[in-house]
Protein backbone atom coordinates (compact mmCIF):
# COMPACT_ATOMS: atom_id res chain seq x y z
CA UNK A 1 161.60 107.78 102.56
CA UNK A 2 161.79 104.72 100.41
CA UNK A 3 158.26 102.74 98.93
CA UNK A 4 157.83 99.80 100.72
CA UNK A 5 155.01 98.76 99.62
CA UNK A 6 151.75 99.09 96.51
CA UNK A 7 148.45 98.88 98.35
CA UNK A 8 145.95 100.31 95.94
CA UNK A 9 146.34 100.64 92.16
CA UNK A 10 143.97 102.97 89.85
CA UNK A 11 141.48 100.31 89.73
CA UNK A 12 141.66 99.33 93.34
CA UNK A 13 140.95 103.90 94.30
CA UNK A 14 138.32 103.70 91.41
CA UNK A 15 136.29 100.72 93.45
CA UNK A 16 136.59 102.02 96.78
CA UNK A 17 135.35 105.38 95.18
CA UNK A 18 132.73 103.12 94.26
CA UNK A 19 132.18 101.39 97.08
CA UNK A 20 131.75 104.50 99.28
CA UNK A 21 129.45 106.36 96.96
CA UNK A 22 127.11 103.33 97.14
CA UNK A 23 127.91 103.60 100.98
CA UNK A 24 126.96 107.24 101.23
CA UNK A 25 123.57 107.23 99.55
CA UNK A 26 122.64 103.93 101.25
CA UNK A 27 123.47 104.90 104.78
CA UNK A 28 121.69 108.54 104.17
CA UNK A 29 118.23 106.94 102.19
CA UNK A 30 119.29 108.99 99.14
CA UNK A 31 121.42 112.34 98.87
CA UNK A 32 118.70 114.97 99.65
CA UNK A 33 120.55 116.38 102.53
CA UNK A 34 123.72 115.51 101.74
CA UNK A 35 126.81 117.61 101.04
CA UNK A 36 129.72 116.32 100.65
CA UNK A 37 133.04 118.56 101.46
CA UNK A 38 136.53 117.02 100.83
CA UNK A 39 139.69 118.83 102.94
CA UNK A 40 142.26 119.97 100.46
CA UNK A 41 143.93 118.54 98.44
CA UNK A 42 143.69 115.21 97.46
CA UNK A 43 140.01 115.05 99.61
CA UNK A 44 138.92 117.65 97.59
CA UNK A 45 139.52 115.31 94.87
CA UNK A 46 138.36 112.39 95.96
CA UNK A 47 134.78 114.08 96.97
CA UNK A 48 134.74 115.14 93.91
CA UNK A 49 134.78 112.13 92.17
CA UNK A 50 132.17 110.69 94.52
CA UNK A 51 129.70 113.30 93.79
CA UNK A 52 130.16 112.28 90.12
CA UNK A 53 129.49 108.75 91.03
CA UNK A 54 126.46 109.64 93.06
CA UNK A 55 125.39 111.50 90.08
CA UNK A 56 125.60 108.93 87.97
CA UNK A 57 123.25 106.38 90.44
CA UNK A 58 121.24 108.88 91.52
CA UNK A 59 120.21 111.03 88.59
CA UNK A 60 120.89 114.33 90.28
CA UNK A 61 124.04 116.09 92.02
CA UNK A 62 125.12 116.20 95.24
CA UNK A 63 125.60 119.61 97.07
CA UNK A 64 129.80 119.91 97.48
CA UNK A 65 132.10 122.27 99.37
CA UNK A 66 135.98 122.43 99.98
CA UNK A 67 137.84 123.26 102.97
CA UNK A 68 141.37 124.04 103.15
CA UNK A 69 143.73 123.07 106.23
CA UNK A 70 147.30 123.73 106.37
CA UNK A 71 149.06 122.30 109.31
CA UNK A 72 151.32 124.52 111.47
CA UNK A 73 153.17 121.69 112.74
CA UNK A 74 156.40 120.75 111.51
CA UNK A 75 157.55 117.42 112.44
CA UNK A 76 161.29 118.78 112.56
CA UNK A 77 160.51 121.03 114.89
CA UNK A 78 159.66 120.37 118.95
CA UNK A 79 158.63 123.62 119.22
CA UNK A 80 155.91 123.20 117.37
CA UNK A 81 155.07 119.62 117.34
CA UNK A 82 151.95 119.94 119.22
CA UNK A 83 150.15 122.96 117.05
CA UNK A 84 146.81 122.01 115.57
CA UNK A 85 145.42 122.25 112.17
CA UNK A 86 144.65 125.39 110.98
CA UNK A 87 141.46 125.85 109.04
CA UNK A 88 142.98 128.44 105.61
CA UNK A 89 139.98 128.41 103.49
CA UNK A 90 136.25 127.49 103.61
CA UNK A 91 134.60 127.32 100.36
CA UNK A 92 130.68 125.88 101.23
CA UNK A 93 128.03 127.91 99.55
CA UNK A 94 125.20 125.29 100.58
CA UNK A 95 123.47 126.36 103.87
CA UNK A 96 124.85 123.35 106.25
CA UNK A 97 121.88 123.99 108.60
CA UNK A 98 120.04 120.50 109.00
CA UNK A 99 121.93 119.04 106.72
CA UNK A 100 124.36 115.64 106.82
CA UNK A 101 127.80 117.00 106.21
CA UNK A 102 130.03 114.33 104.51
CA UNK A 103 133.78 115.56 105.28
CA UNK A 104 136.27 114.01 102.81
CA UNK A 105 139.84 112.96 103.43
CA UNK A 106 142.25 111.12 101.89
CA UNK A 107 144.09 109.14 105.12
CA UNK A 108 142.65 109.31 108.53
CA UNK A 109 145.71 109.29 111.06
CA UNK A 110 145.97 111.35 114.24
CA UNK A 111 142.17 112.59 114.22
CA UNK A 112 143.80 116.09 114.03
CA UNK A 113 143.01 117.23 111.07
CA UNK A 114 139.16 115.81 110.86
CA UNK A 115 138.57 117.75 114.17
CA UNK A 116 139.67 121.24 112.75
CA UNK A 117 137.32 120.56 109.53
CA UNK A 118 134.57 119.86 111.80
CA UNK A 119 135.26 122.62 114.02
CA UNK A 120 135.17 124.49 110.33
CA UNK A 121 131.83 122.99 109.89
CA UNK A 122 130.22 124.22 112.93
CA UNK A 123 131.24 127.67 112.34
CA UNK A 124 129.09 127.78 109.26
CA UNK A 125 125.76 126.53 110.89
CA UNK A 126 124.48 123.39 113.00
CA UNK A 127 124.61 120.55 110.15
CA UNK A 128 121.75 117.70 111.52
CA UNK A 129 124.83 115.21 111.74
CA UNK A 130 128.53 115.34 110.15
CA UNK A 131 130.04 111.83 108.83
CA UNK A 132 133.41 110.70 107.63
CA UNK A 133 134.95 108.95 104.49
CA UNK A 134 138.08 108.29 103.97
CA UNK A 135 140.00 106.81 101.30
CA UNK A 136 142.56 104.93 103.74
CA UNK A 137 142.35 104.63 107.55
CA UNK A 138 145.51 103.99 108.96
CA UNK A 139 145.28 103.68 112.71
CA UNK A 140 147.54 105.94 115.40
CA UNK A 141 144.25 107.77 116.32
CA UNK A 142 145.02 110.74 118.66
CA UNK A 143 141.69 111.65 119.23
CA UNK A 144 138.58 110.21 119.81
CA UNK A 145 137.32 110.09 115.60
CA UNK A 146 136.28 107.23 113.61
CA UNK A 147 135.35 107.39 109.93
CA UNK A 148 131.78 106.09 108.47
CA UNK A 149 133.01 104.93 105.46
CA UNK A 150 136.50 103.60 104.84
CA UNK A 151 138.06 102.71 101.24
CA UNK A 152 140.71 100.51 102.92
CA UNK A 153 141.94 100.30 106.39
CA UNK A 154 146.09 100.02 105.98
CA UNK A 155 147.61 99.16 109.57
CA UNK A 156 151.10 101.08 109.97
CA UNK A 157 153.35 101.56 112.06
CA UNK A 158 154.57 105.30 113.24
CA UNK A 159 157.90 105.16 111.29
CA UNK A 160 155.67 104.39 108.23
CA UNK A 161 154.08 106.99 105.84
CA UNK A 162 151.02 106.62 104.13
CA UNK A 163 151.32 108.13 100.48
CA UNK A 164 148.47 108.62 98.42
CA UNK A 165 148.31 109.82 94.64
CA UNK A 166 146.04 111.46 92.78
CA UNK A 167 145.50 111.72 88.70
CA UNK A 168 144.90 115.58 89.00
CA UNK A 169 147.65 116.46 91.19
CA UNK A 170 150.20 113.41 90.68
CA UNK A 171 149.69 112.06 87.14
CA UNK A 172 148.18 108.76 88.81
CA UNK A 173 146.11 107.02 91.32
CA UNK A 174 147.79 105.07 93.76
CA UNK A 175 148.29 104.67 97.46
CA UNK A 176 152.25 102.96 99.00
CA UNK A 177 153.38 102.41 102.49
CA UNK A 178 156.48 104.70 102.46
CA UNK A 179 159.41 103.78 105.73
């Protein structure tokens, strides 16, 4: 896979970071019964940097969690192109009961992955609602998910890869259309 194309720079993730945070606490009329829980790796990140923006323009934290899916599926593989996510690791402290779960990803694709978080979710407890943010939507939805806040959507087509990079795993933030 080759770049094709720059579509966010540091600055451009730092805004939509931003952006969403502002979204977030708007949307839920403050962050009382809010947690937010990003999906490994780099949406573990990202939540984490919008709970330190909420914390910043709200005065007080925001309740956070991690969740860890590995995919089965190998794309090489026919055998086992159609396996689901598979939920490795839930790390959620915060009683979800009643409370609106804010699942963090990085690029919303197939829907796959989102549905075995939220399938994670309602093992825990019943959360009063469960919302969506994610850094870049890119389209080819599989299943019937939409996200509630969106940093950029980034229309692709399936031969194209969405690559996002993050300063604590990567060195830098930045997200490129890979073909």
């Amino acid at each position: 896979m080759v770049e094709k194309a720059d579509i966010l720079d540091d600055k451009a993730v730092a805004r939509a970071i931003t952006r969403i945070a502002h979204e977030i606490i708007e949307r839920n009329k403050g962050i009382d019964e809010c947690i937010l829980v990003g999906i490994k790796t780099r949406g573990a990140f990202i939540a984490k940097r919008l709970a330190e923006k909420i914390e910043k323009i709200e005065g007080k934290p925001i309740m956070t969690g991690e969740l860890d899916i590995t995919l089965y599926r190998d794309d090489l593989s026919v055998k086992n192109k159609n396996q689901e996510p598979l939920v490795q690791q839930v790390d959620i402290t915060h009683n979800i009961s009643n409370k609106k779960v804010v699942l963090v990803d990085d690029v919303l694709y197939t829907g796959r992955t989102v549905r075995a978080a939220m399938d994670a979710v309602m093992d825990l407890g019943r959360p009063a609602q469960i919302q969506l943010a994610v850094l870049i939507d890119r389209g080819h939805r599989e299943l019937p998910i939409r996200a509630d806040y969106v940093g950029k959507n980034i229309p692709t087509s399936s031969d194209e890869r969405i690559v996002v990079k993050m300063q604590e795993s990567d060195g830098k933030d930045q997200v490129a259309i890979h073909e």
